[in-house]
N, C-alpha and C. Protein backbone atom coordinates (compact mmCIF):
# COMPACT_ATOMS: atom_id res chain seq x y z
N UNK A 1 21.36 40.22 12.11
CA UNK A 1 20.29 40.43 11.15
C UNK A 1 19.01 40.73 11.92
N UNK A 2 18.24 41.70 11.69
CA UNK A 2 17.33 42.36 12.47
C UNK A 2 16.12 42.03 11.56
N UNK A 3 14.95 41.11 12.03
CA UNK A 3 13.75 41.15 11.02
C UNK A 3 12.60 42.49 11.48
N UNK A 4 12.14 42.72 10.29
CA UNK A 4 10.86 44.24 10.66
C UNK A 4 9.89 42.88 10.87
N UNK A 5 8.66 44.22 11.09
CA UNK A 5 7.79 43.27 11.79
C UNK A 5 6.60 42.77 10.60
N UNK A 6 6.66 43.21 9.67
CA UNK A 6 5.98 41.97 8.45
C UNK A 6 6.83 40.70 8.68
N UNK A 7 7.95 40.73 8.94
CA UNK A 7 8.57 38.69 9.29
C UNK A 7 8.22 38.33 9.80
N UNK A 8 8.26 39.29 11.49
CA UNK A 8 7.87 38.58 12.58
C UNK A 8 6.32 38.24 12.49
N UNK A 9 5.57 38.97 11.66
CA UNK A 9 4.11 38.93 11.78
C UNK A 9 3.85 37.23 11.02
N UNK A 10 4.65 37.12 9.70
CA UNK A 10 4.27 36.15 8.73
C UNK A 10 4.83 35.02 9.43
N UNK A 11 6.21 34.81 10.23
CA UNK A 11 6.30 33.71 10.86
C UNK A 11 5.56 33.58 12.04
N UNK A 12 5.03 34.74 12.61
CA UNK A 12 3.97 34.00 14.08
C UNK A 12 2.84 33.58 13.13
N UNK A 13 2.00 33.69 12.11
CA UNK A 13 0.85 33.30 11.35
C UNK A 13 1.35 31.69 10.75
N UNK A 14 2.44 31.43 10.63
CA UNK A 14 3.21 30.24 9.68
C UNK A 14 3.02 29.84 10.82
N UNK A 15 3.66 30.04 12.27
CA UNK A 15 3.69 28.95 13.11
C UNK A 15 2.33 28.86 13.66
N UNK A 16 1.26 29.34 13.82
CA UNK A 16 -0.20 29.27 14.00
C UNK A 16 -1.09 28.28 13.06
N UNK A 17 -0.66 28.34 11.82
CA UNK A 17 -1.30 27.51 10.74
C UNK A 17 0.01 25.92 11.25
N UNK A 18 0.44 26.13 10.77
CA UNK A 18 1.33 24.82 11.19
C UNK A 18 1.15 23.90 12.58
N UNK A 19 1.04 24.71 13.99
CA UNK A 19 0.50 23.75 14.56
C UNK A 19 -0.35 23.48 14.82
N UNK A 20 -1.69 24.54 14.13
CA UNK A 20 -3.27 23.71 14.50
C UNK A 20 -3.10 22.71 13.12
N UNK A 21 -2.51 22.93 11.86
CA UNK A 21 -2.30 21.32 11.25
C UNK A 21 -1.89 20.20 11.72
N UNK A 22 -1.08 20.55 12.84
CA UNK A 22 -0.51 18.97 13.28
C UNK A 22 -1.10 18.60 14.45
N UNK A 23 -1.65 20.03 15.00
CA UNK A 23 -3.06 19.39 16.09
C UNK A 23 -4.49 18.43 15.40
N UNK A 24 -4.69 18.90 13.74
CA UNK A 24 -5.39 18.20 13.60
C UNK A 24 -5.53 17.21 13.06
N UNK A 25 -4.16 16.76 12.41
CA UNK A 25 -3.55 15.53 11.88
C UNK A 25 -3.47 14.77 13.11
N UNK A 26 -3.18 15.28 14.53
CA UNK A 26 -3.52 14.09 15.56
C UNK A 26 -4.37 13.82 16.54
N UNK A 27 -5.64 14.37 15.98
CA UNK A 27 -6.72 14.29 16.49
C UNK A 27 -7.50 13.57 15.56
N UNK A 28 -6.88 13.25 14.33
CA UNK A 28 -7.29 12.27 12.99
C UNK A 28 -7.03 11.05 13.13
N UNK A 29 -5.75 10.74 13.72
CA UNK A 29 -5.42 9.80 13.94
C UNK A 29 -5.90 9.15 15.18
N UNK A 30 -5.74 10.22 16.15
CA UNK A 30 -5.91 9.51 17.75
C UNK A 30 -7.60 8.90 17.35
N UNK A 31 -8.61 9.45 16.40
CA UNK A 31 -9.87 9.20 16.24
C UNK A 31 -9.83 8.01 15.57
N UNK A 32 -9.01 7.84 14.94
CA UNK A 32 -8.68 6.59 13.84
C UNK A 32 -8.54 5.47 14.79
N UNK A 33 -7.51 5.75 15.96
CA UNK A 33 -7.10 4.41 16.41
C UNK A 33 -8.38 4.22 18.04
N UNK A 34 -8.81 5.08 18.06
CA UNK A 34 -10.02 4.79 19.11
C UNK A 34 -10.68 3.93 18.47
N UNK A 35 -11.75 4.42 17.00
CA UNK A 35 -12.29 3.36 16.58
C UNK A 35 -12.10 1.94 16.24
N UNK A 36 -10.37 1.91 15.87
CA UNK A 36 -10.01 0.44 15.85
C UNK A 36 -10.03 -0.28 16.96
N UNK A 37 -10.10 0.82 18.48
CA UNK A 37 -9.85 -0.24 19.67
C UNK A 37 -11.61 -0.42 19.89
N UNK A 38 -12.29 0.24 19.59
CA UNK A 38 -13.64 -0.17 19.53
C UNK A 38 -14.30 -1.27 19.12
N UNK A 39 -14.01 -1.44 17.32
CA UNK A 39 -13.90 -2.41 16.66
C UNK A 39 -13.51 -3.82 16.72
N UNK A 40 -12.22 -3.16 17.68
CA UNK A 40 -11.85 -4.76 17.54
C UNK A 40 -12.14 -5.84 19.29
N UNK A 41 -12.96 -5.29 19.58
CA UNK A 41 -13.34 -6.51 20.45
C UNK A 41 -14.76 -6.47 20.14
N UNK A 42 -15.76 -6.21 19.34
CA UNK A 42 -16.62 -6.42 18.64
C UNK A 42 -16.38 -7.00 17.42
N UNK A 43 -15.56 -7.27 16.61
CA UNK A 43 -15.40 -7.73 15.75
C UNK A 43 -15.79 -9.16 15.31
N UNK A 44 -15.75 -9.94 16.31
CA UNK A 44 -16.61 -11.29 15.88
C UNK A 44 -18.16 -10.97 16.13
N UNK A 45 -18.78 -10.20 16.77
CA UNK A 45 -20.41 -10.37 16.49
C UNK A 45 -20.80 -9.64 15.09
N UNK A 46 -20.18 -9.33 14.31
CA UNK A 46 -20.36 -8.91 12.93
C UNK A 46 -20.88 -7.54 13.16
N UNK A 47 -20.62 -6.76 14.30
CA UNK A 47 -20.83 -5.21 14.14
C UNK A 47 -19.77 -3.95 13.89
N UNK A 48 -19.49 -3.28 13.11
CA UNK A 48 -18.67 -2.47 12.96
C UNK A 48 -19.16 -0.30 13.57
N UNK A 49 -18.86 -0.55 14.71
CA UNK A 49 -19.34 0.52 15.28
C UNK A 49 -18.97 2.03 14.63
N UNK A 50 -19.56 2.81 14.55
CA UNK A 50 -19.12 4.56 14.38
C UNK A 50 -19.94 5.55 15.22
N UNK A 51 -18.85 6.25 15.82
CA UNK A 51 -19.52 7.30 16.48
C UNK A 51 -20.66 8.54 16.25
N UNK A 52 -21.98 8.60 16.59
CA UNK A 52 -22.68 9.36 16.29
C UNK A 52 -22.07 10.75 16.01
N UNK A 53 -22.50 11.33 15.40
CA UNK A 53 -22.49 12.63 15.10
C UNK A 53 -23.65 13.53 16.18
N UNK A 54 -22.92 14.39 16.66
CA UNK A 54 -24.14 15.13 17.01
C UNK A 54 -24.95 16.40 16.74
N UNK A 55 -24.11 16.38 15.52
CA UNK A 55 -24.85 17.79 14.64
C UNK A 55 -25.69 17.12 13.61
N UNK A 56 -25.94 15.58 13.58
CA UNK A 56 -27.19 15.23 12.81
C UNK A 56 -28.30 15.67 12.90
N UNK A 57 -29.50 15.95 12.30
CA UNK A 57 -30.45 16.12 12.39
C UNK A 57 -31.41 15.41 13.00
N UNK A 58 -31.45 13.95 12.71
CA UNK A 58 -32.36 12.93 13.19
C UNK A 58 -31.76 12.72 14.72
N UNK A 59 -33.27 11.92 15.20
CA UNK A 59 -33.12 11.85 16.30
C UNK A 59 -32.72 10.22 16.60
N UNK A 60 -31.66 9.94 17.52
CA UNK A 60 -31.20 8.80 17.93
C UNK A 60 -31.74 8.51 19.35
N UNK A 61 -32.08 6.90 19.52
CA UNK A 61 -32.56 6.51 20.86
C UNK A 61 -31.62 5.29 21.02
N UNK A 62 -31.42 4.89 21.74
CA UNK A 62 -30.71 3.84 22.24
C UNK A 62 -31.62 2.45 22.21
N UNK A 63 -31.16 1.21 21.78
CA UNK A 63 -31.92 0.12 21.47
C UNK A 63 -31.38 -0.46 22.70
N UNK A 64 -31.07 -0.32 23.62
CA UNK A 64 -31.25 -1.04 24.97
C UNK A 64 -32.52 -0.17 25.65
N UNK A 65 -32.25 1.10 26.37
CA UNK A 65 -32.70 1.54 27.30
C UNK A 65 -33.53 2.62 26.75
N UNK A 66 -34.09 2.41 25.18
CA UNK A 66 -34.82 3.54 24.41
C UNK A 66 -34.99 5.03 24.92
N UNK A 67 -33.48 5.66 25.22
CA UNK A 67 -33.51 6.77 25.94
C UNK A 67 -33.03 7.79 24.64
N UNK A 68 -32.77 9.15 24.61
CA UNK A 68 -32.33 9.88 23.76
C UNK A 68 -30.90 9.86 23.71
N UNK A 69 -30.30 9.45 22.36
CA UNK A 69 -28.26 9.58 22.69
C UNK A 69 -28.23 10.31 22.34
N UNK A 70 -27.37 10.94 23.33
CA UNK A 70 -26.83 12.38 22.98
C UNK A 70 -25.50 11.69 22.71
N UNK A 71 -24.69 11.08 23.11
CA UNK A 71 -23.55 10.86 22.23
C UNK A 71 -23.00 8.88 22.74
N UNK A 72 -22.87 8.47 21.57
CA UNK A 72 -22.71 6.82 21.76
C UNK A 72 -21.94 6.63 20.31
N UNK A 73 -22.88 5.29 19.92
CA UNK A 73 -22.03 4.44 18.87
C UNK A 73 -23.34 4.03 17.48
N UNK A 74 -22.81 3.72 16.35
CA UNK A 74 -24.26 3.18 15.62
C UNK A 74 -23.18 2.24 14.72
N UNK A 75 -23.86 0.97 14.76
CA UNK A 75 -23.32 -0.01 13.93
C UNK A 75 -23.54 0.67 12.23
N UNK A 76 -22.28 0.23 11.90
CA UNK A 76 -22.76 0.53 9.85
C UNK A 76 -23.29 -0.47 9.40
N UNK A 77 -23.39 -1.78 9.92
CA UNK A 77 -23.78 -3.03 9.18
C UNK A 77 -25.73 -3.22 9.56
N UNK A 78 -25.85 -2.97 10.99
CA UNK A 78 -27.53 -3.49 11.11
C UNK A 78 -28.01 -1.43 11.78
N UNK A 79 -27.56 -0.72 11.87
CA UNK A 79 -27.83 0.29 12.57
C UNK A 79 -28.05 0.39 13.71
N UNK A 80 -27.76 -1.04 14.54
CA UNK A 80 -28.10 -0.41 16.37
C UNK A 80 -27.31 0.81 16.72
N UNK A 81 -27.98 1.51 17.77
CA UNK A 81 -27.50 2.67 18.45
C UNK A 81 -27.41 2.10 20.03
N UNK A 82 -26.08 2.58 20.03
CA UNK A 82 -26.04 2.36 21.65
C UNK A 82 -25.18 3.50 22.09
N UNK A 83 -25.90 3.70 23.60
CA UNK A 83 -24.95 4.93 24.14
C UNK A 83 -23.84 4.59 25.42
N UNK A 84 -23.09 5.89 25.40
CA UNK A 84 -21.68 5.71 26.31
C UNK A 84 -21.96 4.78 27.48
């Protein structure tokens, strides 16, 4: 059985969509379980950390070393910012 090349075209596009989905289903997850290993040895000082964004607008400083973060952590419960 010989496929023309509209098959071959629609299955190389099927397999292109299919594995940047499961590239990004595990880059969802692998993000998922970073933050839990984050979380959980902070977890008794009552802070629940999340990673800055860095396409926010506002500007973030670090509450130790009041420097500019370019990329760290910000509690959801009191808002400290701390960087890498």
């Amino acid at each position: 059985m010989e496929m023309d090349v509209y098959d071959e075209l629609l299955a190389a596009v099927l397999f292109v969509v299919f594995t940047m989905f499961m590239l990004w289903v595990f880059r969802k997850l692998w993000a998922v379980r970073k933050r839990k290993t984050i979380n959980d040895t902070s977890s008794k000082s009552g802070h629940y950390w999340s990673p800055i964004e860095q396409n926010e607008q506002q500007h973030n400083y670090c509450s130790g070393c009041k420097q500019h973060v370019v990329s760290g952590y910000e509690c959801d419960n009191c808002l400290l910012k701390v960087d890498n």
